[in-house]
C-alpha atoms as a PDB file:
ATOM      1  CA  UNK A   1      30.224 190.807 -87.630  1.00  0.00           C
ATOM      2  CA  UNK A   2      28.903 189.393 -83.957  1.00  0.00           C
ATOM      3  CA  UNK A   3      25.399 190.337 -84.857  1.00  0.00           C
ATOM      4  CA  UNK A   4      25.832 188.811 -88.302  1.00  0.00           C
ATOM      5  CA  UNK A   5      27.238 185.641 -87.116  1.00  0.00           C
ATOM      6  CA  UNK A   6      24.232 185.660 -84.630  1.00  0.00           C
ATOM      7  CA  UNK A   7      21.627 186.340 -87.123  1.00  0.00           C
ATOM      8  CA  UNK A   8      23.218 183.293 -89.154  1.00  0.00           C
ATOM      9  CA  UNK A   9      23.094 180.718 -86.278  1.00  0.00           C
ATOM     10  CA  UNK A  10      19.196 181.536 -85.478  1.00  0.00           C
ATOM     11  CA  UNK A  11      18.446 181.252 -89.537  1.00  0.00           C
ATOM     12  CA  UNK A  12      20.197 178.297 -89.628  1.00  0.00           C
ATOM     13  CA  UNK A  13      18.382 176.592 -86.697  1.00  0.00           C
ATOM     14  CA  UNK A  14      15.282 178.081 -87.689  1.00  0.00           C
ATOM     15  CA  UNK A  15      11.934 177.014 -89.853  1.00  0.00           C
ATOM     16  CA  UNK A  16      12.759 178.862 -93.130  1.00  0.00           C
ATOM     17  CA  UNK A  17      16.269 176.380 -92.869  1.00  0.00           C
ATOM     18  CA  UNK A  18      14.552 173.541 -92.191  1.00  0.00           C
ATOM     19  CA  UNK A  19      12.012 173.955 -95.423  1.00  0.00           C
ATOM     20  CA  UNK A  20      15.728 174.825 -97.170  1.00  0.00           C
ATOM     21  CA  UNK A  21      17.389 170.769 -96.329  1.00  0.00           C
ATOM     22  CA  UNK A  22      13.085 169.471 -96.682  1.00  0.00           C
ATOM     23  CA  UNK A  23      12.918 170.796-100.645  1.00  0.00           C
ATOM     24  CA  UNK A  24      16.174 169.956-101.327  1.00  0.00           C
ATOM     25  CA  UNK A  25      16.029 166.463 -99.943  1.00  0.00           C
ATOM     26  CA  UNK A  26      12.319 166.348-102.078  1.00  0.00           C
ATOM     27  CA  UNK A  27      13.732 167.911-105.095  1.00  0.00           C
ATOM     28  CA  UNK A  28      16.732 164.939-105.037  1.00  0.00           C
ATOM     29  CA  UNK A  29      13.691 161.803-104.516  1.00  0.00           C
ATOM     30  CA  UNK A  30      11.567 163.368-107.083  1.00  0.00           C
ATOM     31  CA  UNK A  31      12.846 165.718-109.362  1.00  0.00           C
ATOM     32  CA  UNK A  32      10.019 167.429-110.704  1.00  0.00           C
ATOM     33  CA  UNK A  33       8.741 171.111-111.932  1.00  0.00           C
ATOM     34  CA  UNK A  34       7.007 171.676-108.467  1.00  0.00           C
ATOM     35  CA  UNK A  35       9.916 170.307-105.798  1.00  0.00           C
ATOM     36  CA  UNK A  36      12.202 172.675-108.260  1.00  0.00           C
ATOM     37  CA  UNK A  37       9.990 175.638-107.585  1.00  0.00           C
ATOM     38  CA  UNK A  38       9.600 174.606-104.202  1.00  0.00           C
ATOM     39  CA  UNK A  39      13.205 175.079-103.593  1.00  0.00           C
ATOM     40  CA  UNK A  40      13.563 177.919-105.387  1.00  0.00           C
ATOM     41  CA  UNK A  41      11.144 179.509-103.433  1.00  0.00           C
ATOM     42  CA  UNK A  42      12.194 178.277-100.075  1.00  0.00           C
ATOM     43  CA  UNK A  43      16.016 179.249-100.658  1.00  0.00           C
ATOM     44  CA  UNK A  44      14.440 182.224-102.006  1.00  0.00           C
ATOM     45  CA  UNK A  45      12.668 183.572 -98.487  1.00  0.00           C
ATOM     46  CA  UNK A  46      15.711 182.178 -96.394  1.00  0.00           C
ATOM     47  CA  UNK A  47      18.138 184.303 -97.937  1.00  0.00           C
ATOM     48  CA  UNK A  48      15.856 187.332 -97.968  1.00  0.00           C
ATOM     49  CA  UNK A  49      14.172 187.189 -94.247  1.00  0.00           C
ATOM     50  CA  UNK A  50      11.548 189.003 -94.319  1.00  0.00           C
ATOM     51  CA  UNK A  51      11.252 190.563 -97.799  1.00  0.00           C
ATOM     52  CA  UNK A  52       9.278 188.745-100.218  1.00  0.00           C
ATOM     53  CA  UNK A  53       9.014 190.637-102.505  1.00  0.00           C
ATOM     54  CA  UNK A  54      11.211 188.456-105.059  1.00  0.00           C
ATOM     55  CA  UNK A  55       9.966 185.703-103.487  1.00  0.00           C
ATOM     56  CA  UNK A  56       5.948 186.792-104.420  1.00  0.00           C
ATOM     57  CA  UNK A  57       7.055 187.517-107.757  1.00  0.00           C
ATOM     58  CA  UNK A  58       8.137 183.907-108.272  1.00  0.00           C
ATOM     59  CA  UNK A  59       4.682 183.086-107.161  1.00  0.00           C
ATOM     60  CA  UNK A  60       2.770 185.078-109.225  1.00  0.00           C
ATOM     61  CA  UNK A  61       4.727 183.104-112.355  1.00  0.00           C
ATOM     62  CA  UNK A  62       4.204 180.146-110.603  1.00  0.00           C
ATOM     63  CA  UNK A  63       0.269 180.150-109.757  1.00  0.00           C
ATOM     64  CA  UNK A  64      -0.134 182.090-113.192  1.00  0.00           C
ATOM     65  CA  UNK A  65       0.370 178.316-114.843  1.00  0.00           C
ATOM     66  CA  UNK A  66      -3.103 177.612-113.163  1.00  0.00           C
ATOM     67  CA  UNK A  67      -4.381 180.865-113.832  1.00  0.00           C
ATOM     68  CA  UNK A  68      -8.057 180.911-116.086  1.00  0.00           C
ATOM     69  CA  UNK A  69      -9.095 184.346-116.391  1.00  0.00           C
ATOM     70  CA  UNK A  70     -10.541 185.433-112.564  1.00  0.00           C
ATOM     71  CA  UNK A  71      -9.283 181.955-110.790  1.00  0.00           C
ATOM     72  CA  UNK A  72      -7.413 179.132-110.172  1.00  0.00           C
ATOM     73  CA  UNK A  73      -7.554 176.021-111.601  1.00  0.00           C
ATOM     74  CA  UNK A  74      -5.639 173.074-109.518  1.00  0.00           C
ATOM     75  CA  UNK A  75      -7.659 170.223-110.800  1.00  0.00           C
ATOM     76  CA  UNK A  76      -8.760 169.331-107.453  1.00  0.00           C
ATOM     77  CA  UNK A  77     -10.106 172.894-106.040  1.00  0.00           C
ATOM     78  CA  UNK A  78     -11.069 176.141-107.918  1.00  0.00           C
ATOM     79  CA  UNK A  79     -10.307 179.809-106.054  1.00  0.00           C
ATOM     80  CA  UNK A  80     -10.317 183.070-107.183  1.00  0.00           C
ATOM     81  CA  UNK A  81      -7.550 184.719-108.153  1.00  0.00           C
ATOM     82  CA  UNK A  82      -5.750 186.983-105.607  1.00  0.00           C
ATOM     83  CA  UNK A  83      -3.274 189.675-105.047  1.00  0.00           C
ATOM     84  CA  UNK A  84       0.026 189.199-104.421  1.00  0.00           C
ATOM     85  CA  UNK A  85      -0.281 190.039-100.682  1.00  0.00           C
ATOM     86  CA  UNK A  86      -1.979 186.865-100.042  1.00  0.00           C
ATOM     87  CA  UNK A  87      -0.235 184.673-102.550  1.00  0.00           C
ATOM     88  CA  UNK A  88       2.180 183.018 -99.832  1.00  0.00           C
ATOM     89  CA  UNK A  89      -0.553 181.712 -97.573  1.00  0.00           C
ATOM     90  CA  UNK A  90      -2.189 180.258-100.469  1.00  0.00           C
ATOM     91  CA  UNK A  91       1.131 178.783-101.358  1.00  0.00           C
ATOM     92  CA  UNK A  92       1.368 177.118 -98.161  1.00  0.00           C
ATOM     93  CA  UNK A  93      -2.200 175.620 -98.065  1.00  0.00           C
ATOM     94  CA  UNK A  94      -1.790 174.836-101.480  1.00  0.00           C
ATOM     95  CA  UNK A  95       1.023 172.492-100.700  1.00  0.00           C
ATOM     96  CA  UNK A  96      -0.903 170.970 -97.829  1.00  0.00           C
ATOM     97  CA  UNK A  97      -4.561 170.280 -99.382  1.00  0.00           C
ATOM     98  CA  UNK A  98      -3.783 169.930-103.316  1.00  0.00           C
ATOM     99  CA  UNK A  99       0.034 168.895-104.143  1.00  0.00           C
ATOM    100  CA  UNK A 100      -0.336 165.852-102.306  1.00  0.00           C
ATOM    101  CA  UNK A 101      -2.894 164.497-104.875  1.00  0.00           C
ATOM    102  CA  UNK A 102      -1.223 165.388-108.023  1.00  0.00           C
ATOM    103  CA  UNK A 103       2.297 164.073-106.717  1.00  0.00           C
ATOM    104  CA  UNK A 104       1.052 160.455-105.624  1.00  0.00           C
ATOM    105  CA  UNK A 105       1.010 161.494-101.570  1.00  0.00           C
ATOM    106  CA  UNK A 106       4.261 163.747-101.404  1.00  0.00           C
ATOM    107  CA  UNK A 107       3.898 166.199 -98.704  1.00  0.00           C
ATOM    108  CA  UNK A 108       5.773 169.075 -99.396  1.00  0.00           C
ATOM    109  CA  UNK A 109       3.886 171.383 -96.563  1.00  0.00           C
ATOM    110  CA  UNK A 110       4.180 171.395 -92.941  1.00  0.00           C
ATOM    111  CA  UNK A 111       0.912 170.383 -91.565  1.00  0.00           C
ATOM    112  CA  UNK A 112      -0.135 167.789 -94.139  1.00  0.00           C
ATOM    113  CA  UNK A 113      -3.728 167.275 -95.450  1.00  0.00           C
ATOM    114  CA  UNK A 114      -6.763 166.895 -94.265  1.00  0.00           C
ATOM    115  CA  UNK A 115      -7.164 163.274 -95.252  1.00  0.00           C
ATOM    116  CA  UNK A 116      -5.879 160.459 -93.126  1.00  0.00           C
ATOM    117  CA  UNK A 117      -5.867 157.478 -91.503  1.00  0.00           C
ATOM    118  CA  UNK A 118      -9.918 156.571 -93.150  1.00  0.00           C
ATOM    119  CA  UNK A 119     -10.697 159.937 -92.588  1.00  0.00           C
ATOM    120  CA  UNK A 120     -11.832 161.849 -96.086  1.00  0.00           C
ATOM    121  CA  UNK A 121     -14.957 163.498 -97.637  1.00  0.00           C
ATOM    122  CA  UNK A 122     -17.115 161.159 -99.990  1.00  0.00           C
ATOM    123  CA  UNK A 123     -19.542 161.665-102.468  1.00  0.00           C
ATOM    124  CA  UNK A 124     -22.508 163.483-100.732  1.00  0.00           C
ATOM    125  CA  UNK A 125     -21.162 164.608 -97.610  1.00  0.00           C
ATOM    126  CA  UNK A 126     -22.559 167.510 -95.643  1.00  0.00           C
ATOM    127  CA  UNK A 127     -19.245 169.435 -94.791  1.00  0.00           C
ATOM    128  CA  UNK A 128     -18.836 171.806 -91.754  1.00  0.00           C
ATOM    129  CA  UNK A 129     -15.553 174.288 -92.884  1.00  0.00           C
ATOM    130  CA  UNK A 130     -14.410 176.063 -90.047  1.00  0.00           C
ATOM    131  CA  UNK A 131     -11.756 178.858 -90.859  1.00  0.00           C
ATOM    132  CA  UNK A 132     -12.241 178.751 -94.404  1.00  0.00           C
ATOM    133  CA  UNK A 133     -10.389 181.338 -95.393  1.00  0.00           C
ATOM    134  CA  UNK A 134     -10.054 181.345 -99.022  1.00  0.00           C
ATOM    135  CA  UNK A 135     -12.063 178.337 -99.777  1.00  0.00           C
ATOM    136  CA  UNK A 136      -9.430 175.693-100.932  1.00  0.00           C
ATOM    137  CA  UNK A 137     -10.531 172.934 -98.503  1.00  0.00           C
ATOM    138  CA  UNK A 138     -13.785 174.222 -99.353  1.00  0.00           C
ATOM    139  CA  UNK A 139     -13.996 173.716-103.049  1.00  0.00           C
ATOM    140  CA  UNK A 140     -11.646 170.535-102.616  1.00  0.00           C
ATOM    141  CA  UNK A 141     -14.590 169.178-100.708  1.00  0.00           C
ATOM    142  CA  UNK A 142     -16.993 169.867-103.724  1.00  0.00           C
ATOM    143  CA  UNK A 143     -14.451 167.804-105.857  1.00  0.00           C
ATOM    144  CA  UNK A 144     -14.476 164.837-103.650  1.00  0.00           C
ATOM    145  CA  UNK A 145     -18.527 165.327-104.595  1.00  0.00           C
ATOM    146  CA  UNK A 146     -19.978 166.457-100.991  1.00  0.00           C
ATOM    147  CA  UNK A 147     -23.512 167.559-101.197  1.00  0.00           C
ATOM    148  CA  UNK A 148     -22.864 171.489 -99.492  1.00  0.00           C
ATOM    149  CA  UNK A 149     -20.324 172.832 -97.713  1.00  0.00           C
ATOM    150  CA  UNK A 150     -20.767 175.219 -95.412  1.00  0.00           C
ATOM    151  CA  UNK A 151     -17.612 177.377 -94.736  1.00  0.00           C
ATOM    152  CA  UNK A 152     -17.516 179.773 -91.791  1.00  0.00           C
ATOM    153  CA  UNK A 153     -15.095 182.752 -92.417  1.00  0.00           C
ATOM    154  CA  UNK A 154     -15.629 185.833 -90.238  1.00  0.00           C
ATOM    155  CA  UNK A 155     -12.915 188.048 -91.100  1.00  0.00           C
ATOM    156  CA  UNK A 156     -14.301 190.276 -93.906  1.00  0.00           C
ATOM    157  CA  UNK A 157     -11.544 190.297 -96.541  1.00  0.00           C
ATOM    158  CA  UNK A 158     -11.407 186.865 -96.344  1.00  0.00           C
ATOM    159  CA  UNK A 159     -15.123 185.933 -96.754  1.00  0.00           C
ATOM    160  CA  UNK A 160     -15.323 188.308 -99.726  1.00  0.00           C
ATOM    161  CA  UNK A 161     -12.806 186.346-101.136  1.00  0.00           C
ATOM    162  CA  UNK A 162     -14.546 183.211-100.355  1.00  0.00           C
ATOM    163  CA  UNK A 163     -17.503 184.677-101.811  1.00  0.00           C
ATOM    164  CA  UNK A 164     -15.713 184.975-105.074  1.00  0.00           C
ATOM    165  CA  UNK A 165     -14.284 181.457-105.185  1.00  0.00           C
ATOM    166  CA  UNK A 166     -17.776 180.199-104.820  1.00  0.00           C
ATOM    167  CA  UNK A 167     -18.437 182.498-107.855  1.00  0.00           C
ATOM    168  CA  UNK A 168     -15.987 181.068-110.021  1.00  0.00           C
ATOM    169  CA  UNK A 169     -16.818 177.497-108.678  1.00  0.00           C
ATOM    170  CA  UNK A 170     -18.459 175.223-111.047  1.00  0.00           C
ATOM    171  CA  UNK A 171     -20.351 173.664-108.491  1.00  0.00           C
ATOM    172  CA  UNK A 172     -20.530 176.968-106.090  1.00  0.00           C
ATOM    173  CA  UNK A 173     -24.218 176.860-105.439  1.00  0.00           C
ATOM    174  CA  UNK A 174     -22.957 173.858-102.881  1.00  0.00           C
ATOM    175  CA  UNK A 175     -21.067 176.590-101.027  1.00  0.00           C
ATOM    176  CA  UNK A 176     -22.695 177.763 -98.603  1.00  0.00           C
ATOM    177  CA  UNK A 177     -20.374 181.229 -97.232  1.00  0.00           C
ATOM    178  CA  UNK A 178     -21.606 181.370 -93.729  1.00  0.00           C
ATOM    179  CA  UNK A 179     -19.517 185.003 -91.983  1.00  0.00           C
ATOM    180  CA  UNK A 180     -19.340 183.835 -88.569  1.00  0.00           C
ATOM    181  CA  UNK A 181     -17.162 182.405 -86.165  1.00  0.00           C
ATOM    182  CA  UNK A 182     -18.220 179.036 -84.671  1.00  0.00           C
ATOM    183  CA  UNK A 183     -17.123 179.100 -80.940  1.00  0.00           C
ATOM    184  CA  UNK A 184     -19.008 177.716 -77.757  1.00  0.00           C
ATOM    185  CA  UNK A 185     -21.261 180.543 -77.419  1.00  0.00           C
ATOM    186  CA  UNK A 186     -23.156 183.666 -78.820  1.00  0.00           C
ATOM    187  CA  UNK A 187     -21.248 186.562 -78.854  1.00  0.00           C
ATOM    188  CA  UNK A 188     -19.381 189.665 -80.535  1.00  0.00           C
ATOM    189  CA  UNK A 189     -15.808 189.438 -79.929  1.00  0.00           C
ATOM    190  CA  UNK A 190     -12.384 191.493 -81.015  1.00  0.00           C
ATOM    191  CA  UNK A 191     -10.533 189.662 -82.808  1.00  0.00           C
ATOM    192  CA  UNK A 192      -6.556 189.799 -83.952  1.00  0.00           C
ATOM    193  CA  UNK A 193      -5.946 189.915 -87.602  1.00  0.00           C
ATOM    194  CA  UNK A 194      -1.822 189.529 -88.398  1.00  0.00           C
ATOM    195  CA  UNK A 195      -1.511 191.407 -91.252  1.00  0.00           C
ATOM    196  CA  UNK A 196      -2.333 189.918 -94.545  1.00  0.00           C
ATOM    197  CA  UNK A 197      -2.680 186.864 -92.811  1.00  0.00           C
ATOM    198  CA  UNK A 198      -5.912 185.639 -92.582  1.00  0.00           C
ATOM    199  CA  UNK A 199      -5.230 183.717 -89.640  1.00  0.00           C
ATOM    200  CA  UNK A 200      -6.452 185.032 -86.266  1.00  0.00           C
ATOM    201  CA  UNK A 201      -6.368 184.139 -82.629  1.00  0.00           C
ATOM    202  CA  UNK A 202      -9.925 184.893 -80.403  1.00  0.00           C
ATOM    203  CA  UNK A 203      -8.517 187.017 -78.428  1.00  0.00           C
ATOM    204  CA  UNK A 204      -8.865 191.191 -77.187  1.00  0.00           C
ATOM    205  CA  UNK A 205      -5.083 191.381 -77.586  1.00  0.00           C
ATOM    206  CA  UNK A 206      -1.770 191.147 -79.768  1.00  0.00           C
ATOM    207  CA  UNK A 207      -1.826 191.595 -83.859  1.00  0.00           C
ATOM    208  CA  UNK A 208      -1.679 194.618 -85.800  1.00  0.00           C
ATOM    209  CA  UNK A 209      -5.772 194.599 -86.701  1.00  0.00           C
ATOM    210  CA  UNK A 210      -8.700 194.026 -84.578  1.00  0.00           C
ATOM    211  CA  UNK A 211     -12.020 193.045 -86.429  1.00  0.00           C
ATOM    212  CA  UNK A 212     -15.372 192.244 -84.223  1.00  0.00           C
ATOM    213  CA  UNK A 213     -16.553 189.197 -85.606  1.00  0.00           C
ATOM    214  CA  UNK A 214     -20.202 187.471 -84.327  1.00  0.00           C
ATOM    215  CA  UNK A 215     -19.649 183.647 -83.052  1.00  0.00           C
ATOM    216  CA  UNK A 216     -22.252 180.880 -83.169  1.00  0.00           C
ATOM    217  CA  UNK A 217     -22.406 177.403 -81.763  1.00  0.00           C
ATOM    218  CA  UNK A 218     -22.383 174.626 -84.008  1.00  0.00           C
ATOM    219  CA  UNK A 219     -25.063 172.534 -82.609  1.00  0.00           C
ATOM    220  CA  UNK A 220     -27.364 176.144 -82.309  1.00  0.00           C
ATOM    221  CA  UNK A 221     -26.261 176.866 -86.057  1.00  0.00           C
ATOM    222  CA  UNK A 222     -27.361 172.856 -87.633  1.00  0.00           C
ATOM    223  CA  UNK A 223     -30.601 173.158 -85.441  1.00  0.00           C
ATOM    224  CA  UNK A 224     -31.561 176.846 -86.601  1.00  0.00           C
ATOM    225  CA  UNK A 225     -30.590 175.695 -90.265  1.00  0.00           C
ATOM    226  CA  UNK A 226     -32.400 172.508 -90.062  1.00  0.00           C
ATOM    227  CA  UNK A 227     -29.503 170.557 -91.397  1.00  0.00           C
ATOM    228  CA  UNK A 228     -30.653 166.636 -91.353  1.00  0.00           C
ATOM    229  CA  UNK A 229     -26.811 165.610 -91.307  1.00  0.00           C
ATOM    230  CA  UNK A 230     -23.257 166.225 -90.566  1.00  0.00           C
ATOM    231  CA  UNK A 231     -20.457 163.798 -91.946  1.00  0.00           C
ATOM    232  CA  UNK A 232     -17.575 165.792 -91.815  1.00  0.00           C
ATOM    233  CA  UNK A 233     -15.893 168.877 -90.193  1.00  0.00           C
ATOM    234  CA  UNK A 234     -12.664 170.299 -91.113  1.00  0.00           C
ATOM    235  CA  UNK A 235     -11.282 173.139 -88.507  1.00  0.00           C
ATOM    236  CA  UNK A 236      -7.886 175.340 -88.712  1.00  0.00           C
ATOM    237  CA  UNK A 237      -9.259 178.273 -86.243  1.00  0.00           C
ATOM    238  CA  UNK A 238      -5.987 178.927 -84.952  1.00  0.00           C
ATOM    239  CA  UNK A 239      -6.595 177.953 -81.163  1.00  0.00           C
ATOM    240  CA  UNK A 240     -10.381 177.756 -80.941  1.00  0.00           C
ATOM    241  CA  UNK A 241     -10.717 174.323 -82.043  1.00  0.00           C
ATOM    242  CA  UNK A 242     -11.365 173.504 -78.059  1.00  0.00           C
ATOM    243  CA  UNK A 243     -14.440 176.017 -78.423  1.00  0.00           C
ATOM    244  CA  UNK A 244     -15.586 174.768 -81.451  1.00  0.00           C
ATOM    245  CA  UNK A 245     -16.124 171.219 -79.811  1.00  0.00           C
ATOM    246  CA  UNK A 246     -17.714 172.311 -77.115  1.00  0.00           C
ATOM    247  CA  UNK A 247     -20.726 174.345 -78.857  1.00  0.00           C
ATOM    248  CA  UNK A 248     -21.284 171.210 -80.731  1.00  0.00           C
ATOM    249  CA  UNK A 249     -21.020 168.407 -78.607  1.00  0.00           C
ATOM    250  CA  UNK A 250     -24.962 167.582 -79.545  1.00  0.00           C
ATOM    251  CA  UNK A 251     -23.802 167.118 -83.585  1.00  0.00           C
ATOM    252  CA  UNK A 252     -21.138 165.068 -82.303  1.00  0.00           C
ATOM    253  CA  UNK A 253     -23.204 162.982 -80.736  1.00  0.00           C
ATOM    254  CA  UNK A 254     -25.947 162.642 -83.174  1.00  0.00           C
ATOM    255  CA  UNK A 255     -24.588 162.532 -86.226  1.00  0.00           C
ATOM    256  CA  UNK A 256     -20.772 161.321 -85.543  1.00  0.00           C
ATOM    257  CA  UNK A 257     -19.201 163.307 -88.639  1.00  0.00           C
ATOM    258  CA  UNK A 258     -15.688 161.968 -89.304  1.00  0.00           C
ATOM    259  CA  UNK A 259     -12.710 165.250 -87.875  1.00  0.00           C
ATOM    260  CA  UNK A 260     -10.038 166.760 -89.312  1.00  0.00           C
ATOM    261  CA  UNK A 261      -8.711 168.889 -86.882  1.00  0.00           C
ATOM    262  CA  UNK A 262      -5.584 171.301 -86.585  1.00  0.00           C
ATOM    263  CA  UNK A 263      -4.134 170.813 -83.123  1.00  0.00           C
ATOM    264  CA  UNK A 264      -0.805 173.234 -83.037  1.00  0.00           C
ATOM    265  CA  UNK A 265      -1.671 176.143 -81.730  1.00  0.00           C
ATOM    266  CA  UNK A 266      -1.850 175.809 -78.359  1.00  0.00           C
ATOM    267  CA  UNK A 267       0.746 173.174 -76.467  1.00  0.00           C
ATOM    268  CA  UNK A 268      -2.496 170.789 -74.937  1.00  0.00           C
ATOM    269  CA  UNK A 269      -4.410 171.112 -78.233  1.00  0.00           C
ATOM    270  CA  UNK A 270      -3.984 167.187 -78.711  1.00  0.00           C
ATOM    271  CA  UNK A 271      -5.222 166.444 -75.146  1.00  0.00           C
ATOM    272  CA  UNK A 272      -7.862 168.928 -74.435  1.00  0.00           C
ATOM    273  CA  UNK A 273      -9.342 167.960 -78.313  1.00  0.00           C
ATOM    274  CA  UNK A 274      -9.756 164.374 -77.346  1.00  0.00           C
ATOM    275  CA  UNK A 275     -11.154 164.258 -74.188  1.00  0.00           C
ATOM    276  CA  UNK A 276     -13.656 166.725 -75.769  1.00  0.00           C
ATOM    277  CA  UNK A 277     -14.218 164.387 -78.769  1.00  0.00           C
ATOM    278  CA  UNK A 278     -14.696 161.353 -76.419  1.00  0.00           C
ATOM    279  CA  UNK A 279     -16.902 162.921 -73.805  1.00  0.00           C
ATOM    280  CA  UNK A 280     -19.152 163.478 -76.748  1.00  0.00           C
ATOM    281  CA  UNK A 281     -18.785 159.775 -78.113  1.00  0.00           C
ATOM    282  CA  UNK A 282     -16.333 157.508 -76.839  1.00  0.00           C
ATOM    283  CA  UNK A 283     -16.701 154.985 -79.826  1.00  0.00           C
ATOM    284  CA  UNK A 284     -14.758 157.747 -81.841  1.00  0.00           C
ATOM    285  CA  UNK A 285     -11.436 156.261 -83.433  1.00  0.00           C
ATOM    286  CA  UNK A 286      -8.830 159.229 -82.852  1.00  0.00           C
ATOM    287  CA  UNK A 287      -5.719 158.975 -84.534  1.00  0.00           C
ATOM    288  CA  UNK A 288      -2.455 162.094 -84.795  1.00  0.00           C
ATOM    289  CA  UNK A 289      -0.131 163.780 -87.555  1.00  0.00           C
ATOM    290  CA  UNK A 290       2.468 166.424 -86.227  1.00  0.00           C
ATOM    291  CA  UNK A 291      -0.077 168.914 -86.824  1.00  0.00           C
ATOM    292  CA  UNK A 292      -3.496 167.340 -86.796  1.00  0.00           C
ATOM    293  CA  UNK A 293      -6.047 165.018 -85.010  1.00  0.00           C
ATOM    294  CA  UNK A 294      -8.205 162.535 -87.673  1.00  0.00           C
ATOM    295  CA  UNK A 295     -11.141 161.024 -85.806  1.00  0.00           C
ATOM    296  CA  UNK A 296     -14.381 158.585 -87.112  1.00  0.00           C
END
């Protein structure tokens, strides 16, 4: 009973709770097919912990709506379809980088989007995606009508999925699926895989996989690929943002593409990431979400 009672308290103070009161709250403003199925699916997970099975399956019916034979269609981004293994990350960037749009600006994610405070992609942009995982931002980029994007993915089951969204892309031949790691230098490194996750940290230790991955700067990787322009860079590299910036302190400084950068995963993120943007060019404009830094 103790350990029950214990378990309780730290589920009820924790983040599966908090989404539980969030999609209620959301579902009572705007009652709607996807703030139902977002609470569904939130009470869902809280009450199960860790076994999502049920909860997956409720995904699968959900995403099958935008199911067209081998992908997704959102309306504002196009991926291949998936297994179920990977269809709660997708769920979660889903509600960050699409819902938003088709529910008139209501976040129902944690982090937010990637478009804020006069920071956006416009018709013809040159797009830098760094962690692209399974292409969402990337193909959302092609629908706000950017010229190419060029999304960096090193961890192999990722990029092959990648590869396949820019398959199924009506405008794919804009993607450019680059499997590499942009960092501060050259250099093969171990990286730590959680799971299913595609997320990763650059590190030699902690996660259940390690995959070695090849890194490039950005500045080395625009020169080499004689690419006349850079408007806007997207990153979510899960605490290499800080390395990112420095290997391309030249682009920032020539070409002054508008940021849209994750800044959780490390406590100085938002500190170290400005100083870093402004020692390349002061006149940057930097403004902050909970979980992001918007500069132009």
């Amino acid at each position: 009973m103790k350990s029950l009672s214990r378990s309780l308290r730290l589920r009820l103070g924790g983040l599966y709770y908090q989404q539980v009161v969030k999609a209620f709250k959301l579902y009572k403003e705007k009652p709607c097919d996807d703030t139902r199925f977002f609470c569904q699916f939130n009470v869902t997970r809280f009450f199960l912990g860790s076994a999502f099975d049920l909860a997956r399956g409720g995904l699968e019916r959900y995403f099958n709506g935008y199911r067209r034979g081998d992908y997704y269609d959102f309306e504002y981004a196009a991926t291949a379809v998936i297994d179920s293994s990977h269809l709660e990350e997708l769920y979660e960037e889903y509600l960050d980088l699409i819902l938003p749009y088709r529910m008139g600006g209501l976040e129902l994610g944690r982090e937010g989007t990637y478009e804020k405070f006069g920071v956006r992609v416009h018709e013809n942009d040159v797009v830098i995606d760094a962690g692209a995982n399974m292409g969402l931002f990337t193909s959302f980029a092609l629908f706000r009508g950017a010229r190419e994007v060029h999304a960096f993915e090193p961890v192999g089951e990722n990029f092959e999925i990648l590869k396949r969204t820019k398959a199924v892309n009506p405008r794919g031949e804009r993607i450019l699926p680059v499997k590499l790691a942009l960092s501060d230098t050259r250099k093969t490194v171990a990286i730590s895989v959680k799971g299913t996750s595609s997320s990763f940290v650059m590190q030699e230790e902690g996660g259940d996989v390690f995959e070695e991955i090849q890194t490039i700067t950005l500045d080395d990787y625009v020169r080499e690929q004689r690419i006349d322009r850079v408007d806007f860079i997207k990153a979510d590299i899960e605490g290499a943002e800080r390395q990112l910036l420095r290997g391309a302190r030249e682009v920032l400084k020539n070409h002054k593409p508008a940021l849209a950068i994750c800044t959780y995963h490390l406590p100085d993120d938002p500190e170290v990431l400005t100083a870093l943007i402004l020692e390349a060019d002061p006149t940057y404009q930097i403004h902050y979400s909970s979980h992001k830094l918007y500069a132009r």
